[in-house]
PDB file of N, CA and C in Angstrom:
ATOM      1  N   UNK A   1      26.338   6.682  -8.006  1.00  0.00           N
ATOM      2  CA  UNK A   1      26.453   6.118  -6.680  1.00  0.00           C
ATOM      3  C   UNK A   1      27.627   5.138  -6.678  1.00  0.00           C
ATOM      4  N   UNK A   2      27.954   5.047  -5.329  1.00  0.00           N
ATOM      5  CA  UNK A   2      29.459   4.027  -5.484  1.00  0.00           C
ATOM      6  C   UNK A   2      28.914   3.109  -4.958  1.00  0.00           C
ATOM      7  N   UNK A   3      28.872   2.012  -5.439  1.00  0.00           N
ATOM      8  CA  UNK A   3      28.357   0.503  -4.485  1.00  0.00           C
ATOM      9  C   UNK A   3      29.058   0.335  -3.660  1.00  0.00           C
ATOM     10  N   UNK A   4      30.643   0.339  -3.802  1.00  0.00           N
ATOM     11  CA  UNK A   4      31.423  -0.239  -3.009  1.00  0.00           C
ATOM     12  C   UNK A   4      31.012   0.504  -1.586  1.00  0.00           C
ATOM     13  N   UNK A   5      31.234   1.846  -1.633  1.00  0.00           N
ATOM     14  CA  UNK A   5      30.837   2.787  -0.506  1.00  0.00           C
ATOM     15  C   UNK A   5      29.783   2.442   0.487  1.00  0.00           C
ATOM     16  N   UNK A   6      29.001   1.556   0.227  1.00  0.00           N
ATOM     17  CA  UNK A   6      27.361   1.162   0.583  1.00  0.00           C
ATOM     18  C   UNK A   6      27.927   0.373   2.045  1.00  0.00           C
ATOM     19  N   UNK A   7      27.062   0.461   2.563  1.00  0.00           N
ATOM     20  CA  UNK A   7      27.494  -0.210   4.180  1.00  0.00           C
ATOM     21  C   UNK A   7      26.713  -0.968   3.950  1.00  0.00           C
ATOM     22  N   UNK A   8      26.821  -1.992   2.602  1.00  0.00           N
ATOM     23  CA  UNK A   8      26.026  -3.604   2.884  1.00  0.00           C
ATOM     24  C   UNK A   8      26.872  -4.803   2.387  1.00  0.00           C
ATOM     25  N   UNK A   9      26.227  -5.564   2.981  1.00  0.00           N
ATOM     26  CA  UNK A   9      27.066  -7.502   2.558  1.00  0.00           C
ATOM     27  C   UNK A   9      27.142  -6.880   1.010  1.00  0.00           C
ATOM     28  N   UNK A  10      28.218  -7.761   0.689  1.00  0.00           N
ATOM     29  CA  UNK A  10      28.861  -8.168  -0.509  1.00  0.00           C
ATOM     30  C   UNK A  10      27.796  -8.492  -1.498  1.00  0.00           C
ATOM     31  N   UNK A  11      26.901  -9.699  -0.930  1.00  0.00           N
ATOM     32  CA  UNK A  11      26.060  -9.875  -1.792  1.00  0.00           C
ATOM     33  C   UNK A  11      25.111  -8.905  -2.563  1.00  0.00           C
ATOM     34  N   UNK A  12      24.689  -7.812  -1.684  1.00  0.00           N
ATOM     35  CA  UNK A  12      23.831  -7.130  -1.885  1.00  0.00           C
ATOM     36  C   UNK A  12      24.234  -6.020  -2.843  1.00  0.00           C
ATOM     37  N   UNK A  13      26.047  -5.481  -2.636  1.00  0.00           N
ATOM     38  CA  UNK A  13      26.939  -4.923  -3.414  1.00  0.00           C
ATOM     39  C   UNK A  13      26.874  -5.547  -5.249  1.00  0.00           C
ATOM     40  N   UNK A  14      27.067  -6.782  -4.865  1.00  0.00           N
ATOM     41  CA  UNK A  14      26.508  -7.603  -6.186  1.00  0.00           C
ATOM     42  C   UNK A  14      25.477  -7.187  -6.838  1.00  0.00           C
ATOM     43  N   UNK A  15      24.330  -7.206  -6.229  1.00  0.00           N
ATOM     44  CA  UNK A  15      23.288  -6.861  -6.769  1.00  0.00           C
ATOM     45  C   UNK A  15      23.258  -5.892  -7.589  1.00  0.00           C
ATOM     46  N   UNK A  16      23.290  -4.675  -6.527  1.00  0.00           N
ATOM     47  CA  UNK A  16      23.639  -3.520  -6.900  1.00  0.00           C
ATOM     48  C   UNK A  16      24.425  -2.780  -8.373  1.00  0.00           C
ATOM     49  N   UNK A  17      25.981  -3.777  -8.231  1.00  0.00           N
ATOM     50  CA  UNK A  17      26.268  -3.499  -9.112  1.00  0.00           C
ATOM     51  C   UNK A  17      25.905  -4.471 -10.969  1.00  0.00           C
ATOM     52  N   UNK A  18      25.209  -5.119 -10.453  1.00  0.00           N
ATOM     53  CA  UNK A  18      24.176  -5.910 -11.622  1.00  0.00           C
ATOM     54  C   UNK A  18      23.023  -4.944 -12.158  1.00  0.00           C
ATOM     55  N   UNK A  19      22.277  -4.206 -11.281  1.00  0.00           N
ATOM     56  CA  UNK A  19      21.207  -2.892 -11.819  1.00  0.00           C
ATOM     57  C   UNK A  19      21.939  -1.781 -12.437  1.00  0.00           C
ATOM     58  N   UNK A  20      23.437  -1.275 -11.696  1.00  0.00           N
ATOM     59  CA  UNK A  20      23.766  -0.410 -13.047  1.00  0.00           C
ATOM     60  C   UNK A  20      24.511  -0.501 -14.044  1.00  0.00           C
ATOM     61  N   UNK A  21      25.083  -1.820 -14.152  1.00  0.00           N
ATOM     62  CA  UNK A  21      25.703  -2.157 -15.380  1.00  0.00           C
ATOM     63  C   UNK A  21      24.922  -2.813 -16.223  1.00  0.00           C
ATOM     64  N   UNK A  22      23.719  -2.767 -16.068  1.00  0.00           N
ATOM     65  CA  UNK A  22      22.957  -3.011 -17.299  1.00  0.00           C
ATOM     66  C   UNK A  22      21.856  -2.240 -17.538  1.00  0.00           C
ATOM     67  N   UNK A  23      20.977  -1.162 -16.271  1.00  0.00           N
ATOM     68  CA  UNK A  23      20.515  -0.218 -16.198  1.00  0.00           C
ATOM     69  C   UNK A  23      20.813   1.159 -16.756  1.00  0.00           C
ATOM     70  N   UNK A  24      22.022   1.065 -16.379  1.00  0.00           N
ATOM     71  CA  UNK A  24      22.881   2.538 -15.717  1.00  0.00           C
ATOM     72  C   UNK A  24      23.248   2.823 -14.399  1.00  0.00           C
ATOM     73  N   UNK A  25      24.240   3.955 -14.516  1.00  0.00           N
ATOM     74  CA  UNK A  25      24.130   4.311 -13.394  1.00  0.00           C
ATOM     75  C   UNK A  25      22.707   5.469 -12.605  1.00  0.00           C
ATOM     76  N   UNK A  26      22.350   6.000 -11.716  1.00  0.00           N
ATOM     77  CA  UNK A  26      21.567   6.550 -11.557  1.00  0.00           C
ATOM     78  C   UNK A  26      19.987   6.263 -11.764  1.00  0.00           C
ATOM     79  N   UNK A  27      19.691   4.721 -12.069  1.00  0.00           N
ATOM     80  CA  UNK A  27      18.805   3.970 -12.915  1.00  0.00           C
ATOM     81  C   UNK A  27      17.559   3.507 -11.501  1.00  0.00           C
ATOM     82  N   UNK A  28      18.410   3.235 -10.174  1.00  0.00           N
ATOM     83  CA  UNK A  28      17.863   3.176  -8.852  1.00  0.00           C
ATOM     84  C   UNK A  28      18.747   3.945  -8.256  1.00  0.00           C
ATOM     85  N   UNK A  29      17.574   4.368  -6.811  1.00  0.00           N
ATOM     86  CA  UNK A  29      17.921   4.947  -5.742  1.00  0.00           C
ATOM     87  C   UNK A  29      18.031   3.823  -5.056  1.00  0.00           C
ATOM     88  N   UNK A  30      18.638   4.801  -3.788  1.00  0.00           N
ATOM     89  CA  UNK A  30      18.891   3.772  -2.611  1.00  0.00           C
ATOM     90  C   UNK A  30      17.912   4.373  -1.247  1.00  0.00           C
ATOM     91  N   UNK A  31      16.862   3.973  -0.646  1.00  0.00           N
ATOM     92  CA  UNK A  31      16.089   4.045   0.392  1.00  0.00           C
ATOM     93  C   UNK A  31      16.820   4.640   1.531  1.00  0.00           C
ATOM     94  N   UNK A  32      16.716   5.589   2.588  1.00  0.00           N
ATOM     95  CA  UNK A  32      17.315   5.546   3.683  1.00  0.00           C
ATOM     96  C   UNK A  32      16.454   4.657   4.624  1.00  0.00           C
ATOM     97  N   UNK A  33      15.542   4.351   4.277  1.00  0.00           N
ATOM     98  CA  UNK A  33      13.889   3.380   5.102  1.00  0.00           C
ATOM     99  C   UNK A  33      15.490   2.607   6.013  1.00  0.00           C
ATOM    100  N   UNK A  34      16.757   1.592   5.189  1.00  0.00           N
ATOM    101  CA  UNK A  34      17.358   0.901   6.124  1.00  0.00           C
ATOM    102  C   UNK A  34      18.446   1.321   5.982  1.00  0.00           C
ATOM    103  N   UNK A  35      19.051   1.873   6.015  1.00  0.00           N
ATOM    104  CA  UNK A  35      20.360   2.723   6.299  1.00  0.00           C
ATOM    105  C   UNK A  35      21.559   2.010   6.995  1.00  0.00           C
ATOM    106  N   UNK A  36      20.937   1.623   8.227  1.00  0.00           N
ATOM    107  CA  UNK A  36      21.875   0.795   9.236  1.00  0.00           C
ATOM    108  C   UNK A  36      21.936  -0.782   9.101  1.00  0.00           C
ATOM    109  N   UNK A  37      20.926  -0.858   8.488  1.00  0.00           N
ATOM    110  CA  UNK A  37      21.053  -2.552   7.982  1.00  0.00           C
ATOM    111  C   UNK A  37      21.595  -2.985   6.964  1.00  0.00           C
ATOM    112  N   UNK A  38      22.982  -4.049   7.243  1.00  0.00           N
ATOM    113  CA  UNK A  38      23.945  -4.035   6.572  1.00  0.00           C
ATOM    114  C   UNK A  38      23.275  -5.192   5.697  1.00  0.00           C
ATOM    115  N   UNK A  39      22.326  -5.932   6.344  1.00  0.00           N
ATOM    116  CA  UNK A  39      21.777  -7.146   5.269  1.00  0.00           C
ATOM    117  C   UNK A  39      20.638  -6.693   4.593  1.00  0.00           C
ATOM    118  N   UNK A  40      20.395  -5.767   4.482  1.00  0.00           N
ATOM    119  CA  UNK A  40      18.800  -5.058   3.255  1.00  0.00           C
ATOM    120  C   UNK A  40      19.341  -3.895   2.675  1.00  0.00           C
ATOM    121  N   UNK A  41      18.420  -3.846   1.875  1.00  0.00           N
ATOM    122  CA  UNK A  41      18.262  -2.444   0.987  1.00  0.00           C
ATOM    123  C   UNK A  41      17.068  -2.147  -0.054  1.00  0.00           C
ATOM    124  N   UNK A  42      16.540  -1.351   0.249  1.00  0.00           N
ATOM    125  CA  UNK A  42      15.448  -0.832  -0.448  1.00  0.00           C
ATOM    126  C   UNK A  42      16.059  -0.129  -1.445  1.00  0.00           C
ATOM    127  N   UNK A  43      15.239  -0.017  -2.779  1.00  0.00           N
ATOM    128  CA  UNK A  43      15.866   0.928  -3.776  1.00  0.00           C
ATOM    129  C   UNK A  43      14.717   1.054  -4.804  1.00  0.00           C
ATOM    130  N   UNK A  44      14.393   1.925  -5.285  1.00  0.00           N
ATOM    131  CA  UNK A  44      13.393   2.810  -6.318  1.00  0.00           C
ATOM    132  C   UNK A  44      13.531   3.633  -7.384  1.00  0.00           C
ATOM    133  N   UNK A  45      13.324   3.982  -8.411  1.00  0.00           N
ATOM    134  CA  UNK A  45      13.450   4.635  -9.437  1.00  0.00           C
ATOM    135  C   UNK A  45      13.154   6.056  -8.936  1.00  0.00           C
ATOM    136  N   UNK A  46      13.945   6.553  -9.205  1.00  0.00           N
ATOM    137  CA  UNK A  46      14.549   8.397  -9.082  1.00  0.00           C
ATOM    138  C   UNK A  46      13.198   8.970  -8.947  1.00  0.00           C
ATOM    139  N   UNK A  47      11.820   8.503 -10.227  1.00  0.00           N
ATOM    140  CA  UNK A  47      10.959   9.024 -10.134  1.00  0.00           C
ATOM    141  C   UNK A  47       9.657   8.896  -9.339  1.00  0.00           C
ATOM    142  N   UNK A  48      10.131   7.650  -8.800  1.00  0.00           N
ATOM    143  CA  UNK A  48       8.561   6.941  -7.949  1.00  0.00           C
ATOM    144  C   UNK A  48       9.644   6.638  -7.069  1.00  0.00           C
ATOM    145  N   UNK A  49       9.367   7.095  -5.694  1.00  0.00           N
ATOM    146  CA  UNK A  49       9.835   7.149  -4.932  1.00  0.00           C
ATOM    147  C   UNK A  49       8.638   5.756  -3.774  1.00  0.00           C
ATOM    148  N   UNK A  50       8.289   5.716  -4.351  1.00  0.00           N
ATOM    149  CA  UNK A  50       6.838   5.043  -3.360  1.00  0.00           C
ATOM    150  C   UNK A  50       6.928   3.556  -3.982  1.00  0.00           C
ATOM    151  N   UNK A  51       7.283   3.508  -4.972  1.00  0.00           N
ATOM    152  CA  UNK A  51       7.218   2.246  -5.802  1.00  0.00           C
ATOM    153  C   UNK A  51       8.743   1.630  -5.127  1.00  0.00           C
ATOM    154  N   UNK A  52       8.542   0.673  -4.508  1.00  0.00           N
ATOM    155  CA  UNK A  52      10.313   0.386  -3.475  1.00  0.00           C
ATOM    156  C   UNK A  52      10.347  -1.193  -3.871  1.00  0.00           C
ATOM    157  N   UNK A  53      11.137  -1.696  -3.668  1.00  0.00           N
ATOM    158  CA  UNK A  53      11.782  -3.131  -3.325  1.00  0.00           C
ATOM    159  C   UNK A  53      12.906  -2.892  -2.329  1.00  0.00           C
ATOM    160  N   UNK A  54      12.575  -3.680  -1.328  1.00  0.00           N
ATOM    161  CA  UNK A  54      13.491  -4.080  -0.188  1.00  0.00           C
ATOM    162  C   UNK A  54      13.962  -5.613  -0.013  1.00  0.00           C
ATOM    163  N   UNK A  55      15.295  -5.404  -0.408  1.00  0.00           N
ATOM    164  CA  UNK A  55      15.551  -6.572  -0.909  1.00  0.00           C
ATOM    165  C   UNK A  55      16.834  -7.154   0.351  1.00  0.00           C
ATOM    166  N   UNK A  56      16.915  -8.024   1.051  1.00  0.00           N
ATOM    167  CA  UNK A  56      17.464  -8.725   2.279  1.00  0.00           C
ATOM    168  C   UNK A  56      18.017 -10.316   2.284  1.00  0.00           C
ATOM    169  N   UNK A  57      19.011 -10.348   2.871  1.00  0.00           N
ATOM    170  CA  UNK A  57      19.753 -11.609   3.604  1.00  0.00           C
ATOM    171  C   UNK A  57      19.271 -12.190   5.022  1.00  0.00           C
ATOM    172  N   UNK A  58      18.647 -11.799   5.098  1.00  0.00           N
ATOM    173  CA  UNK A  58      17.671 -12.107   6.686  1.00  0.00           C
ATOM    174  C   UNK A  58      17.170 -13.765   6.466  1.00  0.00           C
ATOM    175  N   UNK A  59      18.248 -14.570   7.213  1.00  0.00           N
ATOM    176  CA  UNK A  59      17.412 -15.584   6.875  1.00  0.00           C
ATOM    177  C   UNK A  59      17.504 -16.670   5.923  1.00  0.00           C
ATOM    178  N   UNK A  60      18.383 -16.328   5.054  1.00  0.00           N
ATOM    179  CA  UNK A  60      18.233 -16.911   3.701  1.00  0.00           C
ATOM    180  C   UNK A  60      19.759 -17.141   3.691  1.00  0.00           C
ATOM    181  N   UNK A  61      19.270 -18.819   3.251  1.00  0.00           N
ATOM    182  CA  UNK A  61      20.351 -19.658   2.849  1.00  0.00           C
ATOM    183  C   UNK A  61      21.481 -18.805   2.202  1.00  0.00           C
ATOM    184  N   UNK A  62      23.303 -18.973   2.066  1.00  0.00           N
ATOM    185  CA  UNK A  62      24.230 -18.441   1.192  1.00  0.00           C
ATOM    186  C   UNK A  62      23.666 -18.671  -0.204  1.00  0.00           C
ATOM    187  N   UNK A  63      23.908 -16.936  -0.476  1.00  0.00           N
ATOM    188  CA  UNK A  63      23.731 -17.044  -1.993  1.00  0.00           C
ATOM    189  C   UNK A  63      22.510 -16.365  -2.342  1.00  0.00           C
ATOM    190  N   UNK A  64      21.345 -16.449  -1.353  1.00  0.00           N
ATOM    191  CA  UNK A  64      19.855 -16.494  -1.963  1.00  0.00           C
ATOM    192  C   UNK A  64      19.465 -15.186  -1.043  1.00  0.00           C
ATOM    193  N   UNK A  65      18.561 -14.585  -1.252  1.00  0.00           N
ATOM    194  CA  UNK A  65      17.847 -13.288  -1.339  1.00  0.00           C
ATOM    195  C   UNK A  65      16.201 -13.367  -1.294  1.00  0.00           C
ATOM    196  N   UNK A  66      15.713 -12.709   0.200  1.00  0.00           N
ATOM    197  CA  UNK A  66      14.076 -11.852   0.046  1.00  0.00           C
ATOM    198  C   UNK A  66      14.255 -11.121  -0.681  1.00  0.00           C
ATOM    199  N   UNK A  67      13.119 -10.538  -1.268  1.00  0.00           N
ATOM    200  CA  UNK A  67      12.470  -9.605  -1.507  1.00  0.00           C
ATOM    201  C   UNK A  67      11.142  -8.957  -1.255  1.00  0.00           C
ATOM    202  N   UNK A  68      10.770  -7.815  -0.251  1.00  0.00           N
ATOM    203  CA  UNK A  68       9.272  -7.607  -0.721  1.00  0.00           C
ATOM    204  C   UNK A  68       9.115  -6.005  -1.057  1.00  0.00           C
ATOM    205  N   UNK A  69       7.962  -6.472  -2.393  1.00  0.00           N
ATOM    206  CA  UNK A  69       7.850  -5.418  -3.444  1.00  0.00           C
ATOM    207  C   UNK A  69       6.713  -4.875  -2.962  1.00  0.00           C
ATOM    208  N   UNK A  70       7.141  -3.406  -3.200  1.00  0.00           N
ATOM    209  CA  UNK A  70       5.720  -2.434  -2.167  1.00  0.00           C
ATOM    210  C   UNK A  70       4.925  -1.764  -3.321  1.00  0.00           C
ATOM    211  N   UNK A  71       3.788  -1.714  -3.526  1.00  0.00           N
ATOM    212  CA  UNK A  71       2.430  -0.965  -4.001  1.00  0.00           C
ATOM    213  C   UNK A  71       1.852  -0.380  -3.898  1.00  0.00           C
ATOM    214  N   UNK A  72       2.035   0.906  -3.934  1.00  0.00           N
ATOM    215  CA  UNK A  72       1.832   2.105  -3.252  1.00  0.00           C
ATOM    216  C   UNK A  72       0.678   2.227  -3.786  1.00  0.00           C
ATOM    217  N   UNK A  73      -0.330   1.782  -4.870  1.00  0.00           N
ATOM    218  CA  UNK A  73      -0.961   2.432  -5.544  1.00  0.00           C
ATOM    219  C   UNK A  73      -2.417   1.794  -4.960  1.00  0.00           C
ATOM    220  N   UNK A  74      -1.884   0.323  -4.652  1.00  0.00           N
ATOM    221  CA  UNK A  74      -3.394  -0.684  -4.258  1.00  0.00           C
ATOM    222  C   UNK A  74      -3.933  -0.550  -2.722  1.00  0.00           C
ATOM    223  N   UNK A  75      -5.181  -0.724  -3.008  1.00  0.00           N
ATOM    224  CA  UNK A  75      -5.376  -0.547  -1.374  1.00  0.00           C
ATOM    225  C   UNK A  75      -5.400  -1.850  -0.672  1.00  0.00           C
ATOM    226  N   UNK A  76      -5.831  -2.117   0.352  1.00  0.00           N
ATOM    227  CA  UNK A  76      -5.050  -2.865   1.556  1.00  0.00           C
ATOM    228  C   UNK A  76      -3.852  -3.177   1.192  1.00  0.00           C
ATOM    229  N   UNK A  77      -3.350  -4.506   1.466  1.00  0.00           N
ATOM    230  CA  UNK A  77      -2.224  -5.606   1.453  1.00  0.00           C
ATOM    231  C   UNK A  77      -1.253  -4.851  -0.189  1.00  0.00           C
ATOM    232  N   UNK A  78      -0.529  -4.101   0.623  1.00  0.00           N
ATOM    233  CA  UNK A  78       0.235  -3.192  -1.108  1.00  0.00           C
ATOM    234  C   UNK A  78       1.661  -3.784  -1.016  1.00  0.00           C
ATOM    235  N   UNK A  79       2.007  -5.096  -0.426  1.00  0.00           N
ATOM    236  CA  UNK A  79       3.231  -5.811  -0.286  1.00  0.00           C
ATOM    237  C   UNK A  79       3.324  -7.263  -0.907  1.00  0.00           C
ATOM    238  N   UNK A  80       4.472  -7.499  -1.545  1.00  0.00           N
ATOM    239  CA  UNK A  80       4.534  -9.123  -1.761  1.00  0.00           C
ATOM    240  C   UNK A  80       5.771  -9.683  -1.558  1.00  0.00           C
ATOM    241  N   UNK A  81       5.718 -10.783  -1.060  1.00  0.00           N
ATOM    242  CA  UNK A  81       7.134 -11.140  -0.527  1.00  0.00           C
ATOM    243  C   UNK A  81       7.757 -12.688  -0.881  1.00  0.00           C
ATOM    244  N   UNK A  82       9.010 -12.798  -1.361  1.00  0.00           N
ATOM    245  CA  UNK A  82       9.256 -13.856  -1.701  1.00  0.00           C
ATOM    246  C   UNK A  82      10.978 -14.148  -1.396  1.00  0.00           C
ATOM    247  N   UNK A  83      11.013 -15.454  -0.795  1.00  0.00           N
ATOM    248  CA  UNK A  83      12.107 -15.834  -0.359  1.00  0.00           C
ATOM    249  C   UNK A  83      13.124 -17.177  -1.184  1.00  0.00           C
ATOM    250  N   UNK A  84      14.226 -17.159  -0.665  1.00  0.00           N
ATOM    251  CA  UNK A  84      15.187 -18.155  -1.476  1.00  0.00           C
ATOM    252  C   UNK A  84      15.414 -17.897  -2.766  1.00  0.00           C
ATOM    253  N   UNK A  85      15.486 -16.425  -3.175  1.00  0.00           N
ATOM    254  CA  UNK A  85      15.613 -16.342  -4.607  1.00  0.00           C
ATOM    255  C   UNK A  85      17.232 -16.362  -4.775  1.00  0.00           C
ATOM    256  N   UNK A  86      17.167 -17.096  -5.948  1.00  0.00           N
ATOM    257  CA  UNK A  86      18.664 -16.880  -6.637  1.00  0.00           C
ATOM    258  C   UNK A  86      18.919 -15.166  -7.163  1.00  0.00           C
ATOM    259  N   UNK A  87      19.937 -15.187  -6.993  1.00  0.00           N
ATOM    260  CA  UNK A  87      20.337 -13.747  -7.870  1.00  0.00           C
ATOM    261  C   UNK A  87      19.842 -13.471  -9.191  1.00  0.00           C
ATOM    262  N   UNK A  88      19.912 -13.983 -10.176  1.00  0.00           N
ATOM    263  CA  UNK A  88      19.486 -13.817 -11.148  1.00  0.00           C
ATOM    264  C   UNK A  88      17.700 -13.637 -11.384  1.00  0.00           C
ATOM    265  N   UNK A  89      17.463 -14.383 -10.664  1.00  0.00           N
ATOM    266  CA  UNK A  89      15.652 -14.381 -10.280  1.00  0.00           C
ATOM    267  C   UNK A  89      15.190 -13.303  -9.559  1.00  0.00           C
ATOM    268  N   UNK A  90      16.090 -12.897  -8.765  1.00  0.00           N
ATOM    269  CA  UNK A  90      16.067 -11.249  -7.883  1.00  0.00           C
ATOM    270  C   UNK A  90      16.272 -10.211  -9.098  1.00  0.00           C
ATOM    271  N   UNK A  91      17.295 -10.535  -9.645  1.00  0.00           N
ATOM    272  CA  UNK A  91      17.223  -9.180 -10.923  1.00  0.00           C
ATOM    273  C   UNK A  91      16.139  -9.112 -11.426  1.00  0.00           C
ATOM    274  N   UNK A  92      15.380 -10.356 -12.218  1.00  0.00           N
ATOM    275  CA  UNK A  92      14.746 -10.028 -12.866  1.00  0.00           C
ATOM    276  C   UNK A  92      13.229  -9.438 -12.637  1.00  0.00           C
ATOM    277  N   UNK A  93      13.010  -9.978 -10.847  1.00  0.00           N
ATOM    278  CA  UNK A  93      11.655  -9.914 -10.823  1.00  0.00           C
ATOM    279  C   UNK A  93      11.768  -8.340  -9.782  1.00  0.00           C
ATOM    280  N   UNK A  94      12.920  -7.568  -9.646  1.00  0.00           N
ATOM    281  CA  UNK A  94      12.796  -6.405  -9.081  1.00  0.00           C
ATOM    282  C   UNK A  94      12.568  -5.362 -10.225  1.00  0.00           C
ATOM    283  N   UNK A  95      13.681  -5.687 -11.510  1.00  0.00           N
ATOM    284  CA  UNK A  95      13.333  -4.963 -12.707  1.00  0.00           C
ATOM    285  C   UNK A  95      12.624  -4.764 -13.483  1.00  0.00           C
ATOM    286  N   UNK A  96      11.138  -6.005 -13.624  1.00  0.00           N
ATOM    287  CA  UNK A  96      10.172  -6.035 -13.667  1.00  0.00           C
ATOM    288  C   UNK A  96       9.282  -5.432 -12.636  1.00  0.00           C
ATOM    289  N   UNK A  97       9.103  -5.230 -11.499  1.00  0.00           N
ATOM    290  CA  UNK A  97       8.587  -4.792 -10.496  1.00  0.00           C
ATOM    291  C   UNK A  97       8.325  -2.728 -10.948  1.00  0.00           C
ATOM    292  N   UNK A  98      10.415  -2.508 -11.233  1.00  0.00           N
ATOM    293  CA  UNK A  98      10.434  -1.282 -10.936  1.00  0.00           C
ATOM    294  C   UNK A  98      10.851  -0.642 -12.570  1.00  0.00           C
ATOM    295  N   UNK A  99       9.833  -1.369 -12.995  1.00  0.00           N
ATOM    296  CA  UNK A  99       9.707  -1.104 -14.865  1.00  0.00           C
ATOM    297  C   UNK A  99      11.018  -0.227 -15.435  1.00  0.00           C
ATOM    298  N   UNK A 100      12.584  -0.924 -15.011  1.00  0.00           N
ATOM    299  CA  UNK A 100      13.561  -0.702 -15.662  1.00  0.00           C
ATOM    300  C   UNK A 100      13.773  -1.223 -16.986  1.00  0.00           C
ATOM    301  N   UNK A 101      14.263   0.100 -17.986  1.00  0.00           N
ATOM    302  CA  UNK A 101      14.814  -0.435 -18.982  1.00  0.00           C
ATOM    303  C   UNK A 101      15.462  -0.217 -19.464  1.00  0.00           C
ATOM    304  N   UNK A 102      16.630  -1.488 -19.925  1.00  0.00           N
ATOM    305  CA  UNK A 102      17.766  -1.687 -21.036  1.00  0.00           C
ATOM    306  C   UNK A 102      17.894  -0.406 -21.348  1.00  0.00           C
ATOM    307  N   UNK A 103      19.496   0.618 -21.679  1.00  0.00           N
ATOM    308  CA  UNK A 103      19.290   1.607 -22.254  1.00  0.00           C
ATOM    309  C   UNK A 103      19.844   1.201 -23.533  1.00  0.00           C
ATOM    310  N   UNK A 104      20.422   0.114 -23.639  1.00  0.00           N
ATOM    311  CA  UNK A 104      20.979  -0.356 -25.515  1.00  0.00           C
ATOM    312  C   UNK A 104      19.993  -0.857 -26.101  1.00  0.00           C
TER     313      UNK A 104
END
């Protein structure tokens, strides 16, 4: 996938390119769920398509990042959401979320 190509903020390009340079490439998908929204993006592992993080600028101070992580598996309330994250705190708790791992 080309980040640059992505019709989102810079920041989110960031992100992006933080999951496959230490993921890989091909390591997340990208959601069409927001397509037109230049401040979000959902993205999921190739194989669980249901297992998502939608991750957004809505709101949030320069610099900082929502996230809410979806649970496809639990019943009721299968969402959690957390705001003002730093970047680095967004990596870690989406890659934990979407059980990526290190390929070195």
């Amino acid at each position: 996938m080309n980040v640059w190509a992505l019709n989102k903020e810079v920041q989110l390009k960031h992100f992006m390119l933080i999951l496959q340079d230490s993921y890989g490439p091909g390591s997340v998908m990208v959601s069409k769920l927001w397509q037109e929204d230049t401040k979000a993006i959902g993205i999921y592992k190739p194989d669980h398509e249901s297992l998502l993080a939608y991750v957004h600028t809505h709101g949030q101070a320069q610099g900082k990042f929502g996230v809410h992580l979806h649970y496809p598996d639990f019943a009721g309330d299968s969402t959690s959401a957390q705001e003002g994250l730093e970047l680095d705190a967004l990596v870690e708790l989406v890659c934990m979320h979407l059980d990526l791992v290190n390929p070195s």
